[in-house]
Protein backbone atom coordinates (compact mmCIF):
# COMPACT_ATOMS: atom_id res chain seq x y z
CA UNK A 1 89.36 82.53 120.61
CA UNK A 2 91.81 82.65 123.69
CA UNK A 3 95.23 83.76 123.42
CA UNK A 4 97.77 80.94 124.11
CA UNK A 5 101.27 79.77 123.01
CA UNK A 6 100.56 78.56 119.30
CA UNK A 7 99.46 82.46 118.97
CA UNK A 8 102.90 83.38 120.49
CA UNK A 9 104.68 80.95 118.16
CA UNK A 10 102.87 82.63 115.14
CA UNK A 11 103.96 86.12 116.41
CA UNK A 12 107.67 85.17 116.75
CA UNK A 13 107.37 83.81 113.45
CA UNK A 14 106.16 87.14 112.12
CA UNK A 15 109.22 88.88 114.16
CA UNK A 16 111.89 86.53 112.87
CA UNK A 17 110.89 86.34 109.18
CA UNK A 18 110.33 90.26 108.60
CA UNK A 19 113.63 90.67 111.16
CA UNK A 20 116.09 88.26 108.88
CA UNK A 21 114.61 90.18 105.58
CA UNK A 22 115.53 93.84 107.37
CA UNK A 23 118.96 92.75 108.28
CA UNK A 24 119.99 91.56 104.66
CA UNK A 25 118.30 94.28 103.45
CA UNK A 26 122.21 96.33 104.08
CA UNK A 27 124.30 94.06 102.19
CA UNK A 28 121.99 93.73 99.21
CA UNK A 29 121.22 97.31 98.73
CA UNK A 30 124.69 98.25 98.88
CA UNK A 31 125.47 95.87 95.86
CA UNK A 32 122.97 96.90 94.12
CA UNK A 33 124.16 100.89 94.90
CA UNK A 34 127.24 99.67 93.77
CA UNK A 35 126.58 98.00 90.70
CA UNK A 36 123.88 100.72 89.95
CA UNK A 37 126.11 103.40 90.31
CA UNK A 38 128.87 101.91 88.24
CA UNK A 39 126.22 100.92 85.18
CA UNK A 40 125.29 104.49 85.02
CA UNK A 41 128.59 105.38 85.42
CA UNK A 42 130.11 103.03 82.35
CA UNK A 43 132.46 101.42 85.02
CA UNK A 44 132.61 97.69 86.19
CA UNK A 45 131.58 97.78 89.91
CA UNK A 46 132.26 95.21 92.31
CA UNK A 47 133.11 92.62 90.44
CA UNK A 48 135.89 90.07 92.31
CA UNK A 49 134.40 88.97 95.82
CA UNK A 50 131.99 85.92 94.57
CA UNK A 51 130.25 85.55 91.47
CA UNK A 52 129.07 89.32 90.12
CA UNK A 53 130.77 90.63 93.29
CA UNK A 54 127.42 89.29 95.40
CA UNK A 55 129.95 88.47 98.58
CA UNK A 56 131.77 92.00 98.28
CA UNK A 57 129.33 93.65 100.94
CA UNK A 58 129.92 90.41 102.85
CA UNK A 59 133.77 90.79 102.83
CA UNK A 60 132.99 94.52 103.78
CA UNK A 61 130.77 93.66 107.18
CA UNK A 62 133.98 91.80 108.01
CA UNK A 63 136.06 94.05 107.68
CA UNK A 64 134.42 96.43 110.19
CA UNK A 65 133.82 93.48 113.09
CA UNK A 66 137.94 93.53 112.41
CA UNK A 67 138.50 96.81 112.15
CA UNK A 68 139.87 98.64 115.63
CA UNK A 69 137.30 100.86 117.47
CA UNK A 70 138.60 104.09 117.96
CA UNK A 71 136.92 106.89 120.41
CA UNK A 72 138.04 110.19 120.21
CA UNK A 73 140.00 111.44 123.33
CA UNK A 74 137.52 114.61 123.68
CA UNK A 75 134.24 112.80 122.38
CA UNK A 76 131.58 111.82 125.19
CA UNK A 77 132.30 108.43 125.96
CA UNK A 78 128.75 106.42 126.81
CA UNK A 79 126.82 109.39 124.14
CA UNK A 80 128.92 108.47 121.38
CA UNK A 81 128.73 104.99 121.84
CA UNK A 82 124.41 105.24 122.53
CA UNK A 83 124.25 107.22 119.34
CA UNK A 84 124.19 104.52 116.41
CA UNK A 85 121.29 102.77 118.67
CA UNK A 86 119.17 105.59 118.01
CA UNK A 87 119.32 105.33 114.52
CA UNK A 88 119.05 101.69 114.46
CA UNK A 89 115.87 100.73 116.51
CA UNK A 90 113.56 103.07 114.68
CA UNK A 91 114.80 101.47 111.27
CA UNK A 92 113.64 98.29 113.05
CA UNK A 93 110.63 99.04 114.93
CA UNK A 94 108.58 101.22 112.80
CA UNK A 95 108.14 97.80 110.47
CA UNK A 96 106.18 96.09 113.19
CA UNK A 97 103.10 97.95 112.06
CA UNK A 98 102.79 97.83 108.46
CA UNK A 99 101.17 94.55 107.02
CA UNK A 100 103.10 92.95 104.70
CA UNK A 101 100.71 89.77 103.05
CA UNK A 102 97.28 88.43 102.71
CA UNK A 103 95.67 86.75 105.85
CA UNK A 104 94.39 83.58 105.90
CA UNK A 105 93.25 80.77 107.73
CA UNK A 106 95.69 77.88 109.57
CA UNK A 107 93.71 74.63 109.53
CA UNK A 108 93.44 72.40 112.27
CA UNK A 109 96.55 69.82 112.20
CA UNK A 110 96.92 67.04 113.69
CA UNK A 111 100.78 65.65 114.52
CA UNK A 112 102.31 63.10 116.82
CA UNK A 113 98.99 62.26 118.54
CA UNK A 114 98.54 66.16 119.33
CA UNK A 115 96.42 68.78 117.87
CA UNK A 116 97.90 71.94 116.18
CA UNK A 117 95.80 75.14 115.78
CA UNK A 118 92.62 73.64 117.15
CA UNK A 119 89.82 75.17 115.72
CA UNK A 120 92.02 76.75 113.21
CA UNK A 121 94.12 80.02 113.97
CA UNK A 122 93.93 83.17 111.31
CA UNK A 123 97.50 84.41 110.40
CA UNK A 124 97.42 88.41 109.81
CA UNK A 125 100.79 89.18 108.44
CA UNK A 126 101.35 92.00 110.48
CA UNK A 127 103.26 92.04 113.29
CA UNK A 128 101.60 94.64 115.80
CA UNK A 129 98.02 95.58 113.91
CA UNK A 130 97.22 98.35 116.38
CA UNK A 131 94.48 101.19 116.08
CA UNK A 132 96.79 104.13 115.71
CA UNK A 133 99.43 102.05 113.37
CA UNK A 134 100.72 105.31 111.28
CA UNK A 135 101.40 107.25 114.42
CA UNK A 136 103.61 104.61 115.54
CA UNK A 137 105.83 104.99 112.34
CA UNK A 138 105.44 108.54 112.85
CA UNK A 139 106.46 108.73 117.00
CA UNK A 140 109.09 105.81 116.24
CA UNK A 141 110.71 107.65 113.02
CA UNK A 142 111.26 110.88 114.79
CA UNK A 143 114.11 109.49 116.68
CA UNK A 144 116.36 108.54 114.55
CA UNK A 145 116.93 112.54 114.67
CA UNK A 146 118.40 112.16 118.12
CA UNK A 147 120.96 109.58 117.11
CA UNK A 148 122.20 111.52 114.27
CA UNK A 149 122.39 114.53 116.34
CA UNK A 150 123.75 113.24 119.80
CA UNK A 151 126.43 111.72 117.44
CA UNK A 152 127.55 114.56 116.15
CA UNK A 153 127.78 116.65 119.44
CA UNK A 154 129.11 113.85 121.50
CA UNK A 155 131.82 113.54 118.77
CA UNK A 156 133.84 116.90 119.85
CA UNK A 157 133.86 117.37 116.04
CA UNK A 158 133.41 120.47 114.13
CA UNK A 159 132.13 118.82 110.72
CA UNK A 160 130.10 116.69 112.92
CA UNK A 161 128.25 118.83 114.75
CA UNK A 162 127.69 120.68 111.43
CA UNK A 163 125.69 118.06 109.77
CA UNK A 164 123.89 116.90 113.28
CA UNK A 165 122.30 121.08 113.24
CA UNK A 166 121.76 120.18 109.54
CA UNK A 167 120.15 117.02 110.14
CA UNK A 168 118.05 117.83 112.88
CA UNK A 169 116.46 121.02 110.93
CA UNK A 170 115.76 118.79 107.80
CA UNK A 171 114.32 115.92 108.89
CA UNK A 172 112.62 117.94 111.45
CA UNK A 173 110.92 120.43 108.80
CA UNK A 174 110.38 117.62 106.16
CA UNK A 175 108.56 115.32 109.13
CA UNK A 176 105.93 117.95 108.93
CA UNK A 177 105.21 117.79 105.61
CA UNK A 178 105.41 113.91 105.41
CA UNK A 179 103.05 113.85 108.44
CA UNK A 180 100.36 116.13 106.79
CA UNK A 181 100.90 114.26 103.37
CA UNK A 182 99.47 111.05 105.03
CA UNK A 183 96.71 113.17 106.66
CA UNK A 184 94.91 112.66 103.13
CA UNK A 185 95.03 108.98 103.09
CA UNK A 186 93.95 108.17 106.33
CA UNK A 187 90.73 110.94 105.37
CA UNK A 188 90.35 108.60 102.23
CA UNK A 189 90.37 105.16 104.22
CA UNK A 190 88.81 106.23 107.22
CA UNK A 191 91.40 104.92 109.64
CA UNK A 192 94.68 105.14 111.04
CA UNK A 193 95.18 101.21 111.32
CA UNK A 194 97.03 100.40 107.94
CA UNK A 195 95.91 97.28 107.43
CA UNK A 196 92.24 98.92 106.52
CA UNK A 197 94.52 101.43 104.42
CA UNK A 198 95.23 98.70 102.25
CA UNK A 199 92.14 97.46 102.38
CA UNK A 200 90.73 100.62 101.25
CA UNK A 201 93.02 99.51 97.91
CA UNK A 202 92.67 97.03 97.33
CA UNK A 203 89.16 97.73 94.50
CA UNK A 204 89.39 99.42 90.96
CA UNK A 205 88.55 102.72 89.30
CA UNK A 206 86.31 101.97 86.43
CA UNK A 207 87.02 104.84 83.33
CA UNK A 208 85.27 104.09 80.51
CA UNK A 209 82.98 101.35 81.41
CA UNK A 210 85.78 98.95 80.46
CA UNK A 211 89.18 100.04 81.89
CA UNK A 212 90.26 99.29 85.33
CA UNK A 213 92.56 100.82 87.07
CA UNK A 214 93.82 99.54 90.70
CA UNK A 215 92.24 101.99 93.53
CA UNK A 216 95.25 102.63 94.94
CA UNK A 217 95.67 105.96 96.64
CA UNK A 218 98.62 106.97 93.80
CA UNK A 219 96.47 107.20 90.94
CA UNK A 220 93.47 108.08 93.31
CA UNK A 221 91.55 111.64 92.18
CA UNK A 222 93.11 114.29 94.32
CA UNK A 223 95.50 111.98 96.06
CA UNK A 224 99.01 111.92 93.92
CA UNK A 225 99.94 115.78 95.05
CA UNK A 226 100.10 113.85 98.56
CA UNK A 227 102.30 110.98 96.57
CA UNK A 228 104.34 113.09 95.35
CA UNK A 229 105.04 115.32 98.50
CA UNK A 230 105.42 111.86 100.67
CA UNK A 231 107.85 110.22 98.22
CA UNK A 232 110.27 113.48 97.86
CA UNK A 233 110.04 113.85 101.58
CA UNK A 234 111.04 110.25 102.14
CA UNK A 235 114.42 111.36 100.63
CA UNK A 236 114.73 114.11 103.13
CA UNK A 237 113.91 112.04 106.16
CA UNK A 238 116.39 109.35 105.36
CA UNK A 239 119.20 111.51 104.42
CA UNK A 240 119.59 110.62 101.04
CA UNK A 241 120.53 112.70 97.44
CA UNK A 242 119.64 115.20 96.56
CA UNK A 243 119.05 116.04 100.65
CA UNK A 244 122.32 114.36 102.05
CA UNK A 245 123.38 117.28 103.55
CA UNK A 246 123.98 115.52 107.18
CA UNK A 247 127.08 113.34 105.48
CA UNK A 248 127.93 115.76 102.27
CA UNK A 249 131.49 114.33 102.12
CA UNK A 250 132.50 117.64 99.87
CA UNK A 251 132.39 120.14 102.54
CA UNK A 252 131.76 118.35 106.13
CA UNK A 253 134.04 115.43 105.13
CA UNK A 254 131.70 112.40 106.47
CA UNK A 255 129.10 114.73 109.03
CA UNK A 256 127.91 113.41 111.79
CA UNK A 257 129.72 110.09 111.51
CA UNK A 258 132.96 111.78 110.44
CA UNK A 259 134.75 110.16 113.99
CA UNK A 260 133.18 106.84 113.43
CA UNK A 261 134.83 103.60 113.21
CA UNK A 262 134.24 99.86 113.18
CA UNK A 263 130.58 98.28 114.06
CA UNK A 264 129.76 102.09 115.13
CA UNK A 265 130.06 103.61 111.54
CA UNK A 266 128.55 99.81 110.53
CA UNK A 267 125.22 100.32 112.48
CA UNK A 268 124.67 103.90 111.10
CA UNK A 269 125.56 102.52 107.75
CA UNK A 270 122.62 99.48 108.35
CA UNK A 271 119.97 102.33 109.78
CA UNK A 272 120.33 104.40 106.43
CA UNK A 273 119.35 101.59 104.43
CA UNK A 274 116.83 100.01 106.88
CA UNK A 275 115.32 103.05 107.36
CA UNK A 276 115.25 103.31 103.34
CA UNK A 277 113.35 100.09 103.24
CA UNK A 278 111.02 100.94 106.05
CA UNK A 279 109.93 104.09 104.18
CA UNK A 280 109.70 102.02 100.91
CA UNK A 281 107.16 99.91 102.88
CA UNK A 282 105.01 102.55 103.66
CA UNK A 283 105.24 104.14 100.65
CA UNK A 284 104.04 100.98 99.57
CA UNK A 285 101.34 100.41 102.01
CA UNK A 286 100.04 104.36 102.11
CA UNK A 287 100.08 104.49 98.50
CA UNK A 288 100.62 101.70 96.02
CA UNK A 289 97.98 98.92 97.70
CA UNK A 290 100.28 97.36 100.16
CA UNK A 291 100.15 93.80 98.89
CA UNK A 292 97.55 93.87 96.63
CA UNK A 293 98.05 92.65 93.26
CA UNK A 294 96.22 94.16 90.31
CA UNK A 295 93.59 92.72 88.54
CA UNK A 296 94.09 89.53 90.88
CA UNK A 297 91.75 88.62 93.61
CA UNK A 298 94.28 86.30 95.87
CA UNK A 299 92.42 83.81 97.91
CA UNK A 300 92.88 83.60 101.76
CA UNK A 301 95.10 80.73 101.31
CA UNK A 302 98.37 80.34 101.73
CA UNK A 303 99.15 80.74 98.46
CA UNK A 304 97.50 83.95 98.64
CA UNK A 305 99.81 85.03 101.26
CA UNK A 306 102.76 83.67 99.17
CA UNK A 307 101.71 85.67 96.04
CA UNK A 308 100.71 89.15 98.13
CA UNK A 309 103.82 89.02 100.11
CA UNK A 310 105.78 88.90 97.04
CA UNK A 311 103.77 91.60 95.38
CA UNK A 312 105.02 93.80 98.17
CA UNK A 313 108.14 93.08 98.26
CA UNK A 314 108.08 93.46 94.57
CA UNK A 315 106.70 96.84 95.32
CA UNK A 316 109.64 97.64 97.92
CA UNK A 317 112.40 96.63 95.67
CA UNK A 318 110.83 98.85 92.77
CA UNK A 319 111.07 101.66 95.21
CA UNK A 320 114.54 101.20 96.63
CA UNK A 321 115.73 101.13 93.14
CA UNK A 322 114.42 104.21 92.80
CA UNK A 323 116.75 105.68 95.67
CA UNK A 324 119.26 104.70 94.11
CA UNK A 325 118.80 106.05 90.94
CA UNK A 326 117.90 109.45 91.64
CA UNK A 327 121.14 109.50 94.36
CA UNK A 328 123.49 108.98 91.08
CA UNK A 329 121.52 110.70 88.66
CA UNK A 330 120.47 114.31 90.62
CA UNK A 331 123.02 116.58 92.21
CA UNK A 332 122.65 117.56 96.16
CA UNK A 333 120.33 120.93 96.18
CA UNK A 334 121.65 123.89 98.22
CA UNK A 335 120.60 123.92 101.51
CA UNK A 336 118.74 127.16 101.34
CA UNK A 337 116.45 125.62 98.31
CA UNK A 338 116.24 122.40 100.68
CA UNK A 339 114.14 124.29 103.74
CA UNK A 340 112.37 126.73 101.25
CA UNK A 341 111.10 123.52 99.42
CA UNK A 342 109.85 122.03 102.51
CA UNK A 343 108.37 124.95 104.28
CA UNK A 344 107.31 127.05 101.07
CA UNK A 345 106.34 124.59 98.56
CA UNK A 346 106.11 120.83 100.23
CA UNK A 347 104.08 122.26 103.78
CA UNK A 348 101.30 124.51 101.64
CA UNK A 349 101.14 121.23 99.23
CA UNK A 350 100.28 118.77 102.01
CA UNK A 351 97.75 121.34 103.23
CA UNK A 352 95.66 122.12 100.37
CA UNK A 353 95.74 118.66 99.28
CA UNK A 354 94.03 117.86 102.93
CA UNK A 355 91.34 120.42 101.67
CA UNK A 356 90.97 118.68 98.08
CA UNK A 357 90.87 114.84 99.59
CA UNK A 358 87.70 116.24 102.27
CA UNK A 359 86.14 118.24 99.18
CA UNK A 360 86.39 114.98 97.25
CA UNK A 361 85.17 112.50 100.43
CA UNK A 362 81.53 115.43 100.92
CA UNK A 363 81.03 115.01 97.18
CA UNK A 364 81.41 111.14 97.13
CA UNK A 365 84.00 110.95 94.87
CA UNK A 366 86.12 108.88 96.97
């Protein structure tokens, strides 16, 4: 079927409706971190701004457009101001690959004497479906290192440049083991393209002769040491407790942001929670059936596509609750116990369990 402009139409569709979720995704996380944080902590939370304090982070983004940007007099002028893009357009790019719904089939339409979707067009809910989809997320992921760490030199700031060495040796070491953790899915499925990851999930595990349990690659045979190493990991690469160690407030006041004001400290404040969903999705997509729905076989309708697309974001939301719980429920580990985790327990881990998944593909088991 040629390419022409209803296909472009259908891809800028795609762009805008996974673009407006990513940029809400900042002011609805932080009320939720907010009013998270205070249930646990027996305190009311936002609770003024709008009904249940939903327009606080609202009131909060305006107050940074109207707060004055200040540049420090020794800082490097055009670095320090590049810096927040660099943590920004990975949080935004490395979504374009991960498929987030059901396909299925436009019919031909008919409107105002001219013909819509002749022949019919198939919608794939992913926005770039490309061959080599997790090394994308991988190459794009990687640098949002140099943001955080040309932010923190460029900021002629002790503290800062503190937490950019920090950051850059954590996410760094932890990218390794993240990497290598994903090496045992994409043995499993067979590909690197993701949306034949989820594919690969989208069947059940029959124990019993009567129970069925969804194939997906968490409660696969030899495949949740790789869960588990990819979803601790995740923490590390985004910078949040109990691996915050780039912004610890108690000993490098804010880190690499510490000179950061207005729409600046804004955008690195949108990337952290961007990138959080971003890693939710493929957590989501590597591990826990992308939009499949369990014990549901969803037609290649649009309804389908309604019903998978809100399994995953179901999925997402499940997971970014989870960041937010374990930031107010475990303390920050010492940084010493942070690299030996990643190099002495988390790197071996992702290794042998590369070993397991191939013993398990020769024998047929998966």
């Amino acid at each position: 079927m040629a390419f022409d402009l209803t296909d472009v139409l259908l891809s800028i569709l795609k762009i805008a409706l996974i673009l407006g979720l990513w940029l809400n995704v900042t002011p609805i996380m932080v009320w939720v971190e907010r009013r998270g944080s205070a249930l646990i902590q027996d305190r009311p939370g936002p609770n003024r701004v709008g009904p249940f304090g939903l327009l606080q982070s609202f009131a909060d983004a305006l107050k940074f457009i109207m707060k004055e940007d200040i540049i420090p007099a020794q800082a490097h002028k055009w670095l320090y101001t590049l810096a927040p893009a660099f943590g920004l357009i990975p949080a935004l790019t490395t979504i374009a690959v991960v498929p987030f719904g059901r396909g299925f089939l436009i019919p031909e339409m008919h409107l105002f004497g001219r013909t819509l979707f002749e022949g019919g067009r198939w919608f794939n809910p992913v926005i770039a479906d490309v061959s080599a989809g997790i090394l994308v997320i991988f190459a794009l992921a990687s640098l949002g290192v140099y943001g955080i760490t040309i932010a923190g030199w460029s900021s002629s700031n002790k503290y800062s440049m503190f937490g950019a060495i920090r950051a850059s040796a954590q996410m760094i070491s932890y990218e390794l083991s993240l990497s290598l953790a994903a090496v045992s899915v994409l043995l499993a499925a067979g590909s690197l393209r993701l949306t034949e990851v989820v594919a690969h999930q989208t069947g059940y595990f029959v124990l019993f002769d009567f129970l069925r349990i969804p194939a997906w690659n968490a409660f696969s045979p030899g495949m949740w040491i790789s869960f588990i190493v990819f979803f601790v990991s995740a923490f590390a690469e985004t910078n949040r407790l109990p691996f915050d160690f780039a912004e610890a407030e108690a000993e490098l006041v804010a880190g690499y942001h510490t000179e950061y004001s207005s729409m600046k400290f804004a955008l690195f404040f949108m990337a952290e929670y961007m990138a959080m969903a971003t890693m939710s999705a493929v957590i989501t997509t590597l591990y826990l059936g992308g939009w499949d729905i369990p014990w549901y076989n969803e037609p290649a309708t649009f309804l389908g596509f309604v019903l998978s697309f809100g399994a995953f974001l179901t999925k997402m939301a499940v997971l970014l609750f989870v960041f937010v719980w374990v930031r107010w429920t475990i303390p920050r580990l010492k940084y010493d116990i942070l690299m030996r985790l990643g190099w002495k327990v988390f790197l071996p881990l992702a290794i042998l369990n590369i070993v397991i998944v191939a013993a398990f593909i020769a024998a047929g088991w998966l």
